[in-house]
PDB file of N, CA and C in Angstrom:
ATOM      1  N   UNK A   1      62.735  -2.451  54.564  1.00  0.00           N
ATOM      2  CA  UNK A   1      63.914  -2.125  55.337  1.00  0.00           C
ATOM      3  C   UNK A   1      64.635  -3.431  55.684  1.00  0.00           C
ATOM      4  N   UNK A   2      66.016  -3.393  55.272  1.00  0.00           N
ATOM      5  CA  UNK A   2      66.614  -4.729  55.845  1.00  0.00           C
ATOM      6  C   UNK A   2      67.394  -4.744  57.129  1.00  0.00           C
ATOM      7  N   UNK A   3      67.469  -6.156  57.460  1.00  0.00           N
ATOM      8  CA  UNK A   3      67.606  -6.626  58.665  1.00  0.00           C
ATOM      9  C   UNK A   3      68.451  -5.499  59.877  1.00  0.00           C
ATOM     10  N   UNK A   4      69.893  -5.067  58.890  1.00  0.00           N
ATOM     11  CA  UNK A   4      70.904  -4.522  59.617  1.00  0.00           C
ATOM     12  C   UNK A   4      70.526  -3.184  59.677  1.00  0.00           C
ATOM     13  N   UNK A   5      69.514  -2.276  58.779  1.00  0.00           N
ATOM     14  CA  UNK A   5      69.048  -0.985  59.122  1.00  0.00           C
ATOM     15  C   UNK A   5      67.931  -1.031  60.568  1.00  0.00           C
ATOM     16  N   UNK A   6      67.431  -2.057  60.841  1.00  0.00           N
ATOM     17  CA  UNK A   6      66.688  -2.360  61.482  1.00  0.00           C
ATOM     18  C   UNK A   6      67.576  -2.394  63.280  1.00  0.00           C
ATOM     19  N   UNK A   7      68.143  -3.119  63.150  1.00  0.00           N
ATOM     20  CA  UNK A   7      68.983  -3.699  63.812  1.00  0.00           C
ATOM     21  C   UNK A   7      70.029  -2.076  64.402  1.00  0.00           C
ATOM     22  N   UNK A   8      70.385  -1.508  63.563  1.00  0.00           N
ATOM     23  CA  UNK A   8      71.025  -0.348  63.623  1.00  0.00           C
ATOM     24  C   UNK A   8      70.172   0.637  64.508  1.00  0.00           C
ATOM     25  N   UNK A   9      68.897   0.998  63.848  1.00  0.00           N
ATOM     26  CA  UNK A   9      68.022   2.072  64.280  1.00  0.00           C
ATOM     27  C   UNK A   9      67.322   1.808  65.661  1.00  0.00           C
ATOM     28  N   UNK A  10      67.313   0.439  66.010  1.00  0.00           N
ATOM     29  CA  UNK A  10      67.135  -0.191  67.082  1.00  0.00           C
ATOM     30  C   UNK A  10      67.927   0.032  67.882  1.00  0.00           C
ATOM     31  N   UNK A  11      69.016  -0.405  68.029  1.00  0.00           N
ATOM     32  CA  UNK A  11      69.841   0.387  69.376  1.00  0.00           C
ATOM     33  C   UNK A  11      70.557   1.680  69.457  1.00  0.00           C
ATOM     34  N   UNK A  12      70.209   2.359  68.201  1.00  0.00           N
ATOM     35  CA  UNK A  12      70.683   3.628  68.209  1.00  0.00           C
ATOM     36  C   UNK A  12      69.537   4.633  69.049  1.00  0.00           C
ATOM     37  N   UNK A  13      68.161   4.134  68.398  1.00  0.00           N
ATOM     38  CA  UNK A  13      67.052   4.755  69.361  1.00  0.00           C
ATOM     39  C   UNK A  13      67.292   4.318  71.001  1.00  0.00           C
ATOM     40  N   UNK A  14      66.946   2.821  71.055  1.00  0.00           N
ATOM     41  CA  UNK A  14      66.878   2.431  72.211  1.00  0.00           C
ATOM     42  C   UNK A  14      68.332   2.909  73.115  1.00  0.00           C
ATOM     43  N   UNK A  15      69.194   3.231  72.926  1.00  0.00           N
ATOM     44  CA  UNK A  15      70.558   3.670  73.748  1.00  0.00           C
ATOM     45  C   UNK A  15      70.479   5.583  73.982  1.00  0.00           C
ATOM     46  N   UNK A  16      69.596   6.217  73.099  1.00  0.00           N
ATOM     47  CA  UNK A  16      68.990   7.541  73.380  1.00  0.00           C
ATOM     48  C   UNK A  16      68.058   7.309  74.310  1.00  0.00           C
ATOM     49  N   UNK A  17      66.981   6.167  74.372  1.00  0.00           N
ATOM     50  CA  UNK A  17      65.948   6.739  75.049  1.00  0.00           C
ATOM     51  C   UNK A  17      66.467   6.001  76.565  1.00  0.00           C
ATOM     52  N   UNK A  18      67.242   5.167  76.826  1.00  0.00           N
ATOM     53  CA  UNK A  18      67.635   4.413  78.180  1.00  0.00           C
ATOM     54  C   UNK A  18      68.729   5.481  78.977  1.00  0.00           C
ATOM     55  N   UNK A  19      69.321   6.633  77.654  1.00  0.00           N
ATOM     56  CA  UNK A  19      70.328   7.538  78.206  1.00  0.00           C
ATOM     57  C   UNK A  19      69.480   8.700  78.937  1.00  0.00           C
ATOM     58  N   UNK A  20      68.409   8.970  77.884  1.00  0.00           N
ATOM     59  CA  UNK A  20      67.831  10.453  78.299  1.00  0.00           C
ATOM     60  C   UNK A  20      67.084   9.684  79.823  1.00  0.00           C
ATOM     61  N   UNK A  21      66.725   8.844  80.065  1.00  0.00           N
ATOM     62  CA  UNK A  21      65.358   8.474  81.318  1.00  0.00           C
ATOM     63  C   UNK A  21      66.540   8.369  82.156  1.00  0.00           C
ATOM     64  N   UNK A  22      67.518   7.454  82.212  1.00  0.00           N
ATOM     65  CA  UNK A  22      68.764   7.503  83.361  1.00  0.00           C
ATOM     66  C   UNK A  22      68.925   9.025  83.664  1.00  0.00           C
ATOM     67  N   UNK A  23      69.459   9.432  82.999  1.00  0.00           N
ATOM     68  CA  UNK A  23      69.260  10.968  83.267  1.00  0.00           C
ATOM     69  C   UNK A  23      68.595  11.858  83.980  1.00  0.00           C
ATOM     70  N   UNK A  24      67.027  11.590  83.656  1.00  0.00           N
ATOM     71  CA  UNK A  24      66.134  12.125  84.178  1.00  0.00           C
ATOM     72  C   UNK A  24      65.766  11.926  85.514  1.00  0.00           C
ATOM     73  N   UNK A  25      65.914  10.312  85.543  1.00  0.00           N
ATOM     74  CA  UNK A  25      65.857  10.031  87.027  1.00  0.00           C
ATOM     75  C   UNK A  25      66.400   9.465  88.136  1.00  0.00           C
ATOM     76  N   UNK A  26      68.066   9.258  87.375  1.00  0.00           N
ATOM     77  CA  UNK A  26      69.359   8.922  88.464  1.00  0.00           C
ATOM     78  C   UNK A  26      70.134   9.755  88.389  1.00  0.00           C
ATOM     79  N   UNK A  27      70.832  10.498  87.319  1.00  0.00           N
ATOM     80  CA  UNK A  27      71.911  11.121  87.778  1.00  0.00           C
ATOM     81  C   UNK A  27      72.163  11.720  86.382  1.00  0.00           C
ATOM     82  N   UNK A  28      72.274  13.598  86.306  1.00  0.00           N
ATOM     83  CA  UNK A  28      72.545  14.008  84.983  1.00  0.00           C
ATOM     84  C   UNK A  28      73.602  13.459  84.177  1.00  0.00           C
ATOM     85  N   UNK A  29      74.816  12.869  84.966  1.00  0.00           N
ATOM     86  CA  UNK A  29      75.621  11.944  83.925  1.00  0.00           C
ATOM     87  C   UNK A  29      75.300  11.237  83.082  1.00  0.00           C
ATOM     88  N   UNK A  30      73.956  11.098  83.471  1.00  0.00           N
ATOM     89  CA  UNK A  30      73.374   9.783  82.017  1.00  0.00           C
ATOM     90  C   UNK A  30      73.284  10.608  80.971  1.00  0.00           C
ATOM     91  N   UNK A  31      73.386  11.626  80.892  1.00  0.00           N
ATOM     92  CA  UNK A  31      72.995  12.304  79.084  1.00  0.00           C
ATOM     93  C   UNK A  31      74.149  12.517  78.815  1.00  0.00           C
ATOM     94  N   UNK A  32      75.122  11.485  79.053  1.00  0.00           N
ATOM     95  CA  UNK A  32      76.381  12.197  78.224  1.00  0.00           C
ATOM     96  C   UNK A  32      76.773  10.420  77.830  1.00  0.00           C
ATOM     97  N   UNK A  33      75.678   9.630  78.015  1.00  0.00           N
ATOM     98  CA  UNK A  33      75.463   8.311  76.558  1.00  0.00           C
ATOM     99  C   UNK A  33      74.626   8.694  75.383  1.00  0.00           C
ATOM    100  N   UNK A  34      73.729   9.189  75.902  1.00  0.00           N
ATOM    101  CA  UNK A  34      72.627  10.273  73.978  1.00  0.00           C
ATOM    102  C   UNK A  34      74.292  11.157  73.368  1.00  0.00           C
ATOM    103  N   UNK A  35      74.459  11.731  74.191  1.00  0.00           N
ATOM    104  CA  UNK A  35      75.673  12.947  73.763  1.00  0.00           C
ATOM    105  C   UNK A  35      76.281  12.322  73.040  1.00  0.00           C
ATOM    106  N   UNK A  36      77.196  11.504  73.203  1.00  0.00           N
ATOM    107  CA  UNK A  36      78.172  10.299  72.998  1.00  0.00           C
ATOM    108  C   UNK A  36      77.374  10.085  71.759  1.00  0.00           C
ATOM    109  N   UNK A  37      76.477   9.389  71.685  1.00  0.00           N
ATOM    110  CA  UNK A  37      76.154   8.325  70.656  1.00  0.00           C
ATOM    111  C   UNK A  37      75.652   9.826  69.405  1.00  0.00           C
ATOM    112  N   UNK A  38      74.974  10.684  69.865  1.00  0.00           N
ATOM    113  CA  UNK A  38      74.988  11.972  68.444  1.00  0.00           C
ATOM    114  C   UNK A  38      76.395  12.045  67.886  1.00  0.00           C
ATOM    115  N   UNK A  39      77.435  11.814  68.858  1.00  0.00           N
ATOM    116  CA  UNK A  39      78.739  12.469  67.826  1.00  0.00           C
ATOM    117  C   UNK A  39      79.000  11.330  67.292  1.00  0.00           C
ATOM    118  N   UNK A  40      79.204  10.405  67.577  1.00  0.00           N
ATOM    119  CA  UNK A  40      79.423   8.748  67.039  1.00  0.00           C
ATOM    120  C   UNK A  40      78.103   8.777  65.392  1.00  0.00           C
ATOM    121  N   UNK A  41      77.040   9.250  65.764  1.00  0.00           N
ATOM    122  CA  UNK A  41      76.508   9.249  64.517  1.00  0.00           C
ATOM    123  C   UNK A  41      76.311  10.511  63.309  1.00  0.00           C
ATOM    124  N   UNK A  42      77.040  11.739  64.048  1.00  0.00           N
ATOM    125  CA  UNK A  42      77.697  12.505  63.167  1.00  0.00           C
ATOM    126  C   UNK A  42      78.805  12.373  62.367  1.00  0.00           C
ATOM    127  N   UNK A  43      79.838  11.672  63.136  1.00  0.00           N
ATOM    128  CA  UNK A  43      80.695  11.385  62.778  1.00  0.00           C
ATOM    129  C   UNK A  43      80.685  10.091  61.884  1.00  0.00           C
ATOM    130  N   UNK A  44      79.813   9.067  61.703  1.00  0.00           N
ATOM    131  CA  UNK A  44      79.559   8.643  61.093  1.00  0.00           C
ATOM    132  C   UNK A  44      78.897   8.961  59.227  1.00  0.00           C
ATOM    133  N   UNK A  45      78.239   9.932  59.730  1.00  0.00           N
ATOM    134  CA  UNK A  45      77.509  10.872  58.805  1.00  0.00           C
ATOM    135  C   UNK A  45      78.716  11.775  57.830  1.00  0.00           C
ATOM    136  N   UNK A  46      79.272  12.025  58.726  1.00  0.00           N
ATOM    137  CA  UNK A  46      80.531  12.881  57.891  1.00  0.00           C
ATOM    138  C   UNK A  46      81.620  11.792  57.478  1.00  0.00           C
ATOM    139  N   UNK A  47      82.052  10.852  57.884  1.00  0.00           N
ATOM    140  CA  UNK A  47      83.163   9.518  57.589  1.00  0.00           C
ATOM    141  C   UNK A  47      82.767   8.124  56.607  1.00  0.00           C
ATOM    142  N   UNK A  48      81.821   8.305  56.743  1.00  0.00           N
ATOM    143  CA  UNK A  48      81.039   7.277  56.067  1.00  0.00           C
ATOM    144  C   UNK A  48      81.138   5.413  56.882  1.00  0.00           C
ATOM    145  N   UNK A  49      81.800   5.747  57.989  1.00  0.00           N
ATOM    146  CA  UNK A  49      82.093   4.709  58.882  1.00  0.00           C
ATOM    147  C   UNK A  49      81.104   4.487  60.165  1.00  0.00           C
ATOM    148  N   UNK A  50      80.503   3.666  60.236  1.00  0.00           N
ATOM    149  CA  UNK A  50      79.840   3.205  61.568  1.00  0.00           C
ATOM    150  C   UNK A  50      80.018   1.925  62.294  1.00  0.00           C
ATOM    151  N   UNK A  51      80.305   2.313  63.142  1.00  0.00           N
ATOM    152  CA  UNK A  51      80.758   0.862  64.275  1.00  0.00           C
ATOM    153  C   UNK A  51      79.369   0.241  64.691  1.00  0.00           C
ATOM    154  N   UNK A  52      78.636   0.438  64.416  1.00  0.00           N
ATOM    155  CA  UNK A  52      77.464  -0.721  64.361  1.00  0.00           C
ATOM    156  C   UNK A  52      77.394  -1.502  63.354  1.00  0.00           C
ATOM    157  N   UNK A  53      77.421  -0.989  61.938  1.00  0.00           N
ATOM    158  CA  UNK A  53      77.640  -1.412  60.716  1.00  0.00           C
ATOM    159  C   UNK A  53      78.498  -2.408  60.333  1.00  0.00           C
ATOM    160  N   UNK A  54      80.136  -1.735  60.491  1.00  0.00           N
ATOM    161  CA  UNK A  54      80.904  -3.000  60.759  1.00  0.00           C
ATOM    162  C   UNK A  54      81.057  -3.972  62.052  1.00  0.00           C
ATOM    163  N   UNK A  55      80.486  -3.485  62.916  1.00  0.00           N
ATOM    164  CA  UNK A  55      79.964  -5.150  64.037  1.00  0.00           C
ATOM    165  C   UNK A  55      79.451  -5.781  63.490  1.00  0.00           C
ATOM    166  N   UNK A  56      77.967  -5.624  62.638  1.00  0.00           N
ATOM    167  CA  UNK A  56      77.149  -6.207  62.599  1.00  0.00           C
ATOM    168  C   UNK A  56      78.142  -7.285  60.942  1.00  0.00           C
ATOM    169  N   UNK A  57      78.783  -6.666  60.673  1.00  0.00           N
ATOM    170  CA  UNK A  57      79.364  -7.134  59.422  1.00  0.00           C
ATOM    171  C   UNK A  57      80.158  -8.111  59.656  1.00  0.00           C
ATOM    172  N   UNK A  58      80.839  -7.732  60.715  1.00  0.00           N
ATOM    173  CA  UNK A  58      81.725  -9.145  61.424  1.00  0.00           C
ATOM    174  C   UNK A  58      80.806 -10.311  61.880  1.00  0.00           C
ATOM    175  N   UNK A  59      79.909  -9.656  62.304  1.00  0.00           N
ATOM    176  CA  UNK A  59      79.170 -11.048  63.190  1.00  0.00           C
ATOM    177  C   UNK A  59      78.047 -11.579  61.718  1.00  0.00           C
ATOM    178  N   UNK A  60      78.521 -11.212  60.672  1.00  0.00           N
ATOM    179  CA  UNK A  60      78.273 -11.625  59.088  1.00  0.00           C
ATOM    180  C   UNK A  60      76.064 -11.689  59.532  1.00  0.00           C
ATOM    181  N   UNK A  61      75.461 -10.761  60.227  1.00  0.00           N
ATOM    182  CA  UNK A  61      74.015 -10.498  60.223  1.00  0.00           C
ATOM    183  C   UNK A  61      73.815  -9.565  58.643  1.00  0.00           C
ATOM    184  N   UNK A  62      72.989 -10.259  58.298  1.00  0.00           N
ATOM    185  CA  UNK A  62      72.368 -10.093  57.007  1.00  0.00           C
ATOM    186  C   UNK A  62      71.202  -9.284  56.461  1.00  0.00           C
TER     187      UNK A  62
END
């Protein structure tokens, strides 16, 4: 697996699991960053565009 799939799956997990626990134990508003980030990666899925992808492309990570 290279660097930027890595890098990708990393804060895509880690920004689900910091959304769902905020959630759980400050305030139900926090599940609407997991929410957020499913349509961002549906929409990715269907566009073929991801804004992690091209960040990581700008900041030229390999």
């Amino acid at each position: 697996m290279d660097r930027k799939t890595r890098i990708h799956d990393g804060l895509a997990g880690g920004l689900v699991a910091v959304g769902a626990l905020l959630g759980y134990f400050v305030h139900p508003a926090w599940l609407l960053l997991p929410g957020l980030l499913g349509a961002v990666m549906l929409q990715s899925a269907l566009t073929g565009f991801c804004p992690v992808y091209f960040t990581l492309k700008k900041l030229r990570v390999e």
